[in-house]
PDB file of N, CA and C in Angstrom:
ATOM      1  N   UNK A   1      -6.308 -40.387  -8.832  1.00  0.00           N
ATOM      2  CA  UNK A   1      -5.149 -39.535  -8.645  1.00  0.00           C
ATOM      3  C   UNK A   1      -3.951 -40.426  -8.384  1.00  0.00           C
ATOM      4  N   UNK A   2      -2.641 -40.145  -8.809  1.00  0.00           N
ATOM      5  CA  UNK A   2      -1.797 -41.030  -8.534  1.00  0.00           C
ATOM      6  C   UNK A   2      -1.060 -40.317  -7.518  1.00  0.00           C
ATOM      7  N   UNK A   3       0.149 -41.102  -7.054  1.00  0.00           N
ATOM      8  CA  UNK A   3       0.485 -40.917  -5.914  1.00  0.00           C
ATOM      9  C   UNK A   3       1.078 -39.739  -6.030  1.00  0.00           C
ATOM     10  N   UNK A   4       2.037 -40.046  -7.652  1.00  0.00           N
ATOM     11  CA  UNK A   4       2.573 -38.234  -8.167  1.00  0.00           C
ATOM     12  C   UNK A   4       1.970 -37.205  -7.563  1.00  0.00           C
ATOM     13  N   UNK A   5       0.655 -36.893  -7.880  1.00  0.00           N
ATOM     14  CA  UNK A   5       0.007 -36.237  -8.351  1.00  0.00           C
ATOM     15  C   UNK A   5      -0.581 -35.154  -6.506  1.00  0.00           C
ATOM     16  N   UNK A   6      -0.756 -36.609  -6.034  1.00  0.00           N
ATOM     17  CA  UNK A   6      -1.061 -36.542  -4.659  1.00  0.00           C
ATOM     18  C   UNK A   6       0.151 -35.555  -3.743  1.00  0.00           C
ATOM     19  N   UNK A   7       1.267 -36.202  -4.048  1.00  0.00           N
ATOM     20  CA  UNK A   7       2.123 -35.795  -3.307  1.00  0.00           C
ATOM     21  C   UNK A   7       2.517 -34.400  -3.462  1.00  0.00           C
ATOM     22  N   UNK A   8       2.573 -33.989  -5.049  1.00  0.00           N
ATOM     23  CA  UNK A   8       2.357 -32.575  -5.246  1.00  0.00           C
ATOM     24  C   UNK A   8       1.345 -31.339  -5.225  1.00  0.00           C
ATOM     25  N   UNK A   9      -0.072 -32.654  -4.990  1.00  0.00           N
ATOM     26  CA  UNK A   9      -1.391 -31.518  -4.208  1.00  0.00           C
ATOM     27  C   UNK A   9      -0.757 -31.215  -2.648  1.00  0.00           C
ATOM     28  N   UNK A  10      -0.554 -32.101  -1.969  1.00  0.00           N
ATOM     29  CA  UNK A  10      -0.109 -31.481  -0.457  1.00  0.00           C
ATOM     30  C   UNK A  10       1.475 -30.906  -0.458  1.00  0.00           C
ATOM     31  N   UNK A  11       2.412 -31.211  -1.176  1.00  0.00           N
ATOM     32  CA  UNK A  11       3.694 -30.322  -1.102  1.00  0.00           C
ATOM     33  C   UNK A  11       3.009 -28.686  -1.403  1.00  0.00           C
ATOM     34  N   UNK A  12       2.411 -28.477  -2.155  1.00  0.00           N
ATOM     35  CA  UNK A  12       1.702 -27.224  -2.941  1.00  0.00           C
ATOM     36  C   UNK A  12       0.153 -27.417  -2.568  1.00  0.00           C
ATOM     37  N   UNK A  13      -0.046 -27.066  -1.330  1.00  0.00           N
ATOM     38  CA  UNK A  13      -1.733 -26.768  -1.774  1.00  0.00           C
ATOM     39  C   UNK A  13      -2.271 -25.633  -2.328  1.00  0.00           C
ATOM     40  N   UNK A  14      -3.191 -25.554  -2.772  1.00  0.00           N
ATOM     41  CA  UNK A  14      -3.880 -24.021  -3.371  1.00  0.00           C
ATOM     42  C   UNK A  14      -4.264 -22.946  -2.095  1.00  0.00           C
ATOM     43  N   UNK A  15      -3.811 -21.765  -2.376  1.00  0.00           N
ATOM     44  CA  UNK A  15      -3.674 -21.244  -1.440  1.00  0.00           C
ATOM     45  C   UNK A  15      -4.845 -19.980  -1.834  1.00  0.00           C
ATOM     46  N   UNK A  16      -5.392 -19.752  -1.330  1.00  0.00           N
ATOM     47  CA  UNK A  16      -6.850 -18.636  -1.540  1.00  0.00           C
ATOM     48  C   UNK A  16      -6.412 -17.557  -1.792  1.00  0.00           C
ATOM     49  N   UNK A  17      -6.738 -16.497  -3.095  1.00  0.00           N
ATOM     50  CA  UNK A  17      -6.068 -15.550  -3.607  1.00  0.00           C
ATOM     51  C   UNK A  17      -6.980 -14.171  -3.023  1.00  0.00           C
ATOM     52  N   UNK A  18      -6.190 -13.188  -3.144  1.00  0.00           N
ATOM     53  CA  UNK A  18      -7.387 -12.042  -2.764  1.00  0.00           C
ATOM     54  C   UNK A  18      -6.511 -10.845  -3.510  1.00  0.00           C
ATOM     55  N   UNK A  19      -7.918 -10.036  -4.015  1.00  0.00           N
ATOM     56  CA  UNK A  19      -6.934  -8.903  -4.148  1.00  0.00           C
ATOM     57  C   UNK A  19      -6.297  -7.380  -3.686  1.00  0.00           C
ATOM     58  N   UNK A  20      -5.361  -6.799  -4.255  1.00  0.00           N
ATOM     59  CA  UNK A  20      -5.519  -5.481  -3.599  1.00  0.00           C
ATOM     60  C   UNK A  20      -6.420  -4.444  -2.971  1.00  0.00           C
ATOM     61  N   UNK A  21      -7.494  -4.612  -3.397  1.00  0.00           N
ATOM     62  CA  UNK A  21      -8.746  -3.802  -3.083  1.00  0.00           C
ATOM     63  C   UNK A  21      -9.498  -4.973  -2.006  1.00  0.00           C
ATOM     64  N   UNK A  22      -9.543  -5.996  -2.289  1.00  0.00           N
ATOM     65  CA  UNK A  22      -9.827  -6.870  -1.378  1.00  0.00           C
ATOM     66  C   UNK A  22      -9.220  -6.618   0.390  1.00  0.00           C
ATOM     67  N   UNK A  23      -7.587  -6.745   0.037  1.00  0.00           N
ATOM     68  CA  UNK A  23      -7.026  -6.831   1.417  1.00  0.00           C
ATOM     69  C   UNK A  23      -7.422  -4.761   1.930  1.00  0.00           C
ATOM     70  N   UNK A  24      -7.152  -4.506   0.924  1.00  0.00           N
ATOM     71  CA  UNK A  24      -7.715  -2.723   1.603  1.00  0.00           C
ATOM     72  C   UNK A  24      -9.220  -2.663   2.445  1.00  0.00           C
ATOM     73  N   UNK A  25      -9.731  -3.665   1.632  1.00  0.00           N
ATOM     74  CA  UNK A  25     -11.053  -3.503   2.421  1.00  0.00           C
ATOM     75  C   UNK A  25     -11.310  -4.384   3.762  1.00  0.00           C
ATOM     76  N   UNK A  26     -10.075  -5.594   4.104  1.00  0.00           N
ATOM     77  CA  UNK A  26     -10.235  -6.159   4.991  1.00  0.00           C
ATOM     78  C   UNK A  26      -9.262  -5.198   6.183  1.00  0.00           C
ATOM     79  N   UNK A  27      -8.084  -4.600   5.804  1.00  0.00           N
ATOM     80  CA  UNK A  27      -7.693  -3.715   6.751  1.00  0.00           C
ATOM     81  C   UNK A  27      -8.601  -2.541   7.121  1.00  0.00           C
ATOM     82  N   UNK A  28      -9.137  -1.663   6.227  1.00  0.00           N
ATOM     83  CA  UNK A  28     -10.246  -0.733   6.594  1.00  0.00           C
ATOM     84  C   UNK A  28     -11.021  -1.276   7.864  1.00  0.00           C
ATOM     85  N   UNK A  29     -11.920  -2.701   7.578  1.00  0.00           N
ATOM     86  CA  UNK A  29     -12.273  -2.982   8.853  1.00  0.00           C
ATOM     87  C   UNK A  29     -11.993  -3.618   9.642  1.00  0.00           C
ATOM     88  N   UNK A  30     -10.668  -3.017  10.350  1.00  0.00           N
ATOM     89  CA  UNK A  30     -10.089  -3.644  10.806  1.00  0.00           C
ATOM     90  C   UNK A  30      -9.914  -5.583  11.539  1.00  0.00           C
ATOM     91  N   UNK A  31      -9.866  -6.139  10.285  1.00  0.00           N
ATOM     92  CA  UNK A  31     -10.116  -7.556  10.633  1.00  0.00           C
ATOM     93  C   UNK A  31      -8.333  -7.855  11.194  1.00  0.00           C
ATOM     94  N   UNK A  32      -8.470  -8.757  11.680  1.00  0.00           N
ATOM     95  CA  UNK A  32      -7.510  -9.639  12.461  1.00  0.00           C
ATOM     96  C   UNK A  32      -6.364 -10.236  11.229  1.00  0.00           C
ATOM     97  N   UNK A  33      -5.639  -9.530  11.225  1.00  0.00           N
ATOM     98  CA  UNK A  33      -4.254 -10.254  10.208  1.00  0.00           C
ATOM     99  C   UNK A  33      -3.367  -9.734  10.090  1.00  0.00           C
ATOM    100  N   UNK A  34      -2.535 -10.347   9.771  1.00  0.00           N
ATOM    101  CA  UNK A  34      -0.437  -9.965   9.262  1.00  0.00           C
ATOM    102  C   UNK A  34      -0.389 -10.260   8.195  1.00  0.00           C
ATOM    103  N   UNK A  35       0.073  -8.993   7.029  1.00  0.00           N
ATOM    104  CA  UNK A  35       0.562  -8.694   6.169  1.00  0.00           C
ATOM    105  C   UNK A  35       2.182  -9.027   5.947  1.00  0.00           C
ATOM    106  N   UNK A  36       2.193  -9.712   5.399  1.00  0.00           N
ATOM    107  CA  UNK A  36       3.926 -10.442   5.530  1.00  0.00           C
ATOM    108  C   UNK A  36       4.219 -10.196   3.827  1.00  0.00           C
ATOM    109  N   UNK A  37       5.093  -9.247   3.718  1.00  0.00           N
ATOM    110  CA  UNK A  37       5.792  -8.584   2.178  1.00  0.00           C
ATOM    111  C   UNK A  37       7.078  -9.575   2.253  1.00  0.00           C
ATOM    112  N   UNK A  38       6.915 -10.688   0.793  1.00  0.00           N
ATOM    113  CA  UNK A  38       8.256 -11.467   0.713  1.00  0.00           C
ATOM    114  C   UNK A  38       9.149 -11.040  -0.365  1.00  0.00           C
ATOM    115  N   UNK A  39       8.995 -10.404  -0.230  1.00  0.00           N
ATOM    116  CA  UNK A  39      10.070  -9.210  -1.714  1.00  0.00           C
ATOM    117  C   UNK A  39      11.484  -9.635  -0.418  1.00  0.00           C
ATOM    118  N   UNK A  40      12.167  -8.926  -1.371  1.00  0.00           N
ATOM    119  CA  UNK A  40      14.233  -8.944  -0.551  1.00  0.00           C
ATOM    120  C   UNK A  40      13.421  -7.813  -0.347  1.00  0.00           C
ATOM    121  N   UNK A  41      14.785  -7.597   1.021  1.00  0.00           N
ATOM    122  CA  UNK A  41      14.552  -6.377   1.797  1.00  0.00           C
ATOM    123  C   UNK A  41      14.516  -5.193   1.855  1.00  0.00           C
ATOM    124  N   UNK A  42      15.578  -4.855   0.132  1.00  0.00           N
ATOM    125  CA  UNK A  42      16.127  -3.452  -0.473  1.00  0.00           C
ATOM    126  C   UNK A  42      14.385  -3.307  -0.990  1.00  0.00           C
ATOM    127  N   UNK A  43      13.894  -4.325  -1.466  1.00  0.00           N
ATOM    128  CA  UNK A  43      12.551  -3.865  -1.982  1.00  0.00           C
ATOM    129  C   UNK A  43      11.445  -3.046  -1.160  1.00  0.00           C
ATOM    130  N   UNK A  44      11.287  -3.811   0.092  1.00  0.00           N
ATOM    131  CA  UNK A  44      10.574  -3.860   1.170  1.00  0.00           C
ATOM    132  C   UNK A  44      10.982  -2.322   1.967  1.00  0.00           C
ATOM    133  N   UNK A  45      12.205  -2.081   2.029  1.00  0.00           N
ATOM    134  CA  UNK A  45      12.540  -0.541   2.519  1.00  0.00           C
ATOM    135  C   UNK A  45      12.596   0.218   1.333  1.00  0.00           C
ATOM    136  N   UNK A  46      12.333   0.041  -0.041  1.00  0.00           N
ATOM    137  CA  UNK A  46      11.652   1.259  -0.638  1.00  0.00           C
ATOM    138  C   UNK A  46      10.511   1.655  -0.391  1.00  0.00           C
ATOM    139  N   UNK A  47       9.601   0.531  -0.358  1.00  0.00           N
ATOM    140  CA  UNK A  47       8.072   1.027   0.391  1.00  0.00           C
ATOM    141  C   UNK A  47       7.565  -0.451  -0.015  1.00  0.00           C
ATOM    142  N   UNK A  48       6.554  -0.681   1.479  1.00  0.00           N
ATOM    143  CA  UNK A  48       5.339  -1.325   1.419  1.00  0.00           C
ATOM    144  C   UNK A  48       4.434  -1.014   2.059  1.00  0.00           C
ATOM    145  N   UNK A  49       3.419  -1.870   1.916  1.00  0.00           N
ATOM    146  CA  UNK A  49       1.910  -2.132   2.784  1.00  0.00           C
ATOM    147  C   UNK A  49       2.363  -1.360   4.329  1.00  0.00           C
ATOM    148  N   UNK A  50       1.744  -0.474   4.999  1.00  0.00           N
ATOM    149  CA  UNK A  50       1.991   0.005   5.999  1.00  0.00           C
ATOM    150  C   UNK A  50       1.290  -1.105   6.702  1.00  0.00           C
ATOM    151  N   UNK A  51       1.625  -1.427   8.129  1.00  0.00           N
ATOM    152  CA  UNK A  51       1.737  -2.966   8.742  1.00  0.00           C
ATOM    153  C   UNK A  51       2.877  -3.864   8.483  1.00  0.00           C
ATOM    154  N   UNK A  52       3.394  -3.792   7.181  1.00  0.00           N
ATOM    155  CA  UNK A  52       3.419  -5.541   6.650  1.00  0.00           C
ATOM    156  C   UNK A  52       4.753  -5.196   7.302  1.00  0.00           C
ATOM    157  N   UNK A  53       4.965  -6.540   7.482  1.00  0.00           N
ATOM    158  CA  UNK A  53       6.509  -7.342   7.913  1.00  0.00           C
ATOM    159  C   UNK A  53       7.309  -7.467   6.811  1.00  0.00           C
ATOM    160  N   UNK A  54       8.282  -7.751   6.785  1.00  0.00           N
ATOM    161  CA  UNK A  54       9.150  -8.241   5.472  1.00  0.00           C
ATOM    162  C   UNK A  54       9.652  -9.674   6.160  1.00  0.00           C
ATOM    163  N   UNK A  55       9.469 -10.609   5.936  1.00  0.00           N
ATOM    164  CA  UNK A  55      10.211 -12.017   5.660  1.00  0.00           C
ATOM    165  C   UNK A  55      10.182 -12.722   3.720  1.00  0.00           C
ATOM    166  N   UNK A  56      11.641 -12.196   3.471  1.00  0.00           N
ATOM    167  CA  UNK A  56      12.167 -12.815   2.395  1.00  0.00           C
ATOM    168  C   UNK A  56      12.157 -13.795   2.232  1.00  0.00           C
ATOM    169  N   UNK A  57      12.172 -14.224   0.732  1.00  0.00           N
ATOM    170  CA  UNK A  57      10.964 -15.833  -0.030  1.00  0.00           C
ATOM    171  C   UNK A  57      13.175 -16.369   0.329  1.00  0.00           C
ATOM    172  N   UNK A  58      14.185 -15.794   0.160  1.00  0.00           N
ATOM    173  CA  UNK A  58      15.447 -15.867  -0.291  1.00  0.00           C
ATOM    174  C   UNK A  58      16.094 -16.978   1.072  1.00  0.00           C
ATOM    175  N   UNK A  59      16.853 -18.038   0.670  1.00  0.00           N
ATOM    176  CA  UNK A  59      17.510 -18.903   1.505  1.00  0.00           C
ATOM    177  C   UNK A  59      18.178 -18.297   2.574  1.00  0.00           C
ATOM    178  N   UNK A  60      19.267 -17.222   1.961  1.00  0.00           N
ATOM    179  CA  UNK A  60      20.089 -16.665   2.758  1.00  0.00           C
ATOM    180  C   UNK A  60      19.844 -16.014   3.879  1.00  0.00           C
ATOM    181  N   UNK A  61      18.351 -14.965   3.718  1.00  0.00           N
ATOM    182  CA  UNK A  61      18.232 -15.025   5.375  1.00  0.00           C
ATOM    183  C   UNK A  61      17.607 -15.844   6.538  1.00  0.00           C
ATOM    184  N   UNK A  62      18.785 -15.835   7.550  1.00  0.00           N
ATOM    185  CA  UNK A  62      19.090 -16.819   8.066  1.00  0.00           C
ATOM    186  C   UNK A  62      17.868 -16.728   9.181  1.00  0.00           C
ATOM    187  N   UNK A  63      17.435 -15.798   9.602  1.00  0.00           N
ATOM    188  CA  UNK A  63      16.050 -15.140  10.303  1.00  0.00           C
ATOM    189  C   UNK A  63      15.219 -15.594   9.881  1.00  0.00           C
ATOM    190  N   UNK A  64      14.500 -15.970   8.669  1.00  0.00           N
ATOM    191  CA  UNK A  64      13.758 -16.632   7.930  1.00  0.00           C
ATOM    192  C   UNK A  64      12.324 -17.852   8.880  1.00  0.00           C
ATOM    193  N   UNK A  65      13.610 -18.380   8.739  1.00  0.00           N
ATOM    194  CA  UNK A  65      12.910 -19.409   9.385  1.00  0.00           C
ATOM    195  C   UNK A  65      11.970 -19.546  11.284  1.00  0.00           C
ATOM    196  N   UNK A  66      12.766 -18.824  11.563  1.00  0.00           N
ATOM    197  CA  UNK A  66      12.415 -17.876  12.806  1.00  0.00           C
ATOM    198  C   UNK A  66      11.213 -17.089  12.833  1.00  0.00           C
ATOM    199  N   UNK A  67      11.052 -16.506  12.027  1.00  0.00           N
ATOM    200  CA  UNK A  67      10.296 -15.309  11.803  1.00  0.00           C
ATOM    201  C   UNK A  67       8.739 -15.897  11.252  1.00  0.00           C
ATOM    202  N   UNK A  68       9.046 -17.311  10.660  1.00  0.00           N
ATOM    203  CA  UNK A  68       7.781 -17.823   9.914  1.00  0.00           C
ATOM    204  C   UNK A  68       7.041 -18.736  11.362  1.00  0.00           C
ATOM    205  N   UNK A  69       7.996 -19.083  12.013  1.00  0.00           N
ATOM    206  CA  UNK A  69       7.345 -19.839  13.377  1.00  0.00           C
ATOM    207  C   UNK A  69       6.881 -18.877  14.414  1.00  0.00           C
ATOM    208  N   UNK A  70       7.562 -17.902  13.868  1.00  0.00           N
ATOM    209  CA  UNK A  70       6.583 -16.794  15.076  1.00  0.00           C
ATOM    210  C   UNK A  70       5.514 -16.156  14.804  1.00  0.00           C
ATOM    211  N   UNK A  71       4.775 -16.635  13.371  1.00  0.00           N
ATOM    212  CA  UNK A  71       4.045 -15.926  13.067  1.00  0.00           C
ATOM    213  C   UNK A  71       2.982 -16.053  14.303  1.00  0.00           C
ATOM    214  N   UNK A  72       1.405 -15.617  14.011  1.00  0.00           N
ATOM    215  CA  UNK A  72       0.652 -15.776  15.520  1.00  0.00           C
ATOM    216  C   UNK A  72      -0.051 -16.985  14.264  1.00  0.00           C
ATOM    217  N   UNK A  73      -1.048 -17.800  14.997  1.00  0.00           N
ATOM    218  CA  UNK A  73      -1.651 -18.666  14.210  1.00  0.00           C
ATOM    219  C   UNK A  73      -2.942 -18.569  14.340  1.00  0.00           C
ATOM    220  N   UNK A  74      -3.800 -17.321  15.763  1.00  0.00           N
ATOM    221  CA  UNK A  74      -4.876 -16.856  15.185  1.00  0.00           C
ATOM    222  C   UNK A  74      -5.672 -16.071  14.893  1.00  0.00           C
ATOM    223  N   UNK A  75      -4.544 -15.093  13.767  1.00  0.00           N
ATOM    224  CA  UNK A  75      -4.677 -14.266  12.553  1.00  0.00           C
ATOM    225  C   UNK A  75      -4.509 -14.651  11.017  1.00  0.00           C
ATOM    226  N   UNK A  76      -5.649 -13.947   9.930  1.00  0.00           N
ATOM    227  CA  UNK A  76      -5.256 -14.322   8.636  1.00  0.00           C
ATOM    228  C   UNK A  76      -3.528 -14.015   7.963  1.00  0.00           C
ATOM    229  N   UNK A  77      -2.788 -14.930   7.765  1.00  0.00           N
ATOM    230  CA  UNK A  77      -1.800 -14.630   7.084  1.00  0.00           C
ATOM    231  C   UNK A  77      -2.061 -13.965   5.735  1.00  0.00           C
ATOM    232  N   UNK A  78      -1.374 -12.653   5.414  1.00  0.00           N
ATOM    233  CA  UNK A  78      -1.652 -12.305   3.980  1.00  0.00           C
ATOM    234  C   UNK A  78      -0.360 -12.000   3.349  1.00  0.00           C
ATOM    235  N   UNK A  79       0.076 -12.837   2.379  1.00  0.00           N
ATOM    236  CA  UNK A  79       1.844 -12.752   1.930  1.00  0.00           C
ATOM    237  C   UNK A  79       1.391 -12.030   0.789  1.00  0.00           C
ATOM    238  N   UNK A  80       2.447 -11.292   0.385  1.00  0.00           N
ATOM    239  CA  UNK A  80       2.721 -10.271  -0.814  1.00  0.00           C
ATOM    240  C   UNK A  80       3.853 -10.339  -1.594  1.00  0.00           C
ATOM    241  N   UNK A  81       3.733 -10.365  -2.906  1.00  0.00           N
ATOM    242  CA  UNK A  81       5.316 -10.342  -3.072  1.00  0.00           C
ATOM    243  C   UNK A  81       5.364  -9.573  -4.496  1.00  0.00           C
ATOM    244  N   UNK A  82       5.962  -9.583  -5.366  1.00  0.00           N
ATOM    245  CA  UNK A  82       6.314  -8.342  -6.813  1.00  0.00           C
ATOM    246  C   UNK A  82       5.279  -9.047  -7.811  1.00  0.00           C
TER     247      UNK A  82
END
């Protein structure tokens, strides 16, 4: 592996996919996690995931960054987005 290659496995690691019916079935029983919807916010107040948070993927909000350090760290994170 070169160093390229390296540096863009840990900037980007692979992140474990699941799906809709998947996360339905992990909320059903009730397992331990935050649903975090990264759509913009006009999206997010048309409707989402009942639970989920909205923190936007978008620079501008300035909350952002705040909001990702508060996540809790021991619950599954589950991000959503369009």
């Amino acid at each position: 592996m070169t160093a390229n290659e390296l540096e863009k496995e840990l900037a980007y690691p692979e992140v474990p996919r699941i799906t809709s019916e998947e996360l339905r079935r992990l909320i059903d029983q009730g397992v331990n996690l935050v649903v975090v919807d990264c759509r913009a916010r006009s999206s997010y107040e048309m409707g989402h995931i009942r639970g989920a948070i909205n923190i936007p993927t978008t620079p501008l909000d300035s909350d952002r960054e705040m909001m990702l350090i508060l996540l809790p760290m021991d619950k599954m994170i589950v991000p959503y987005c369009d």
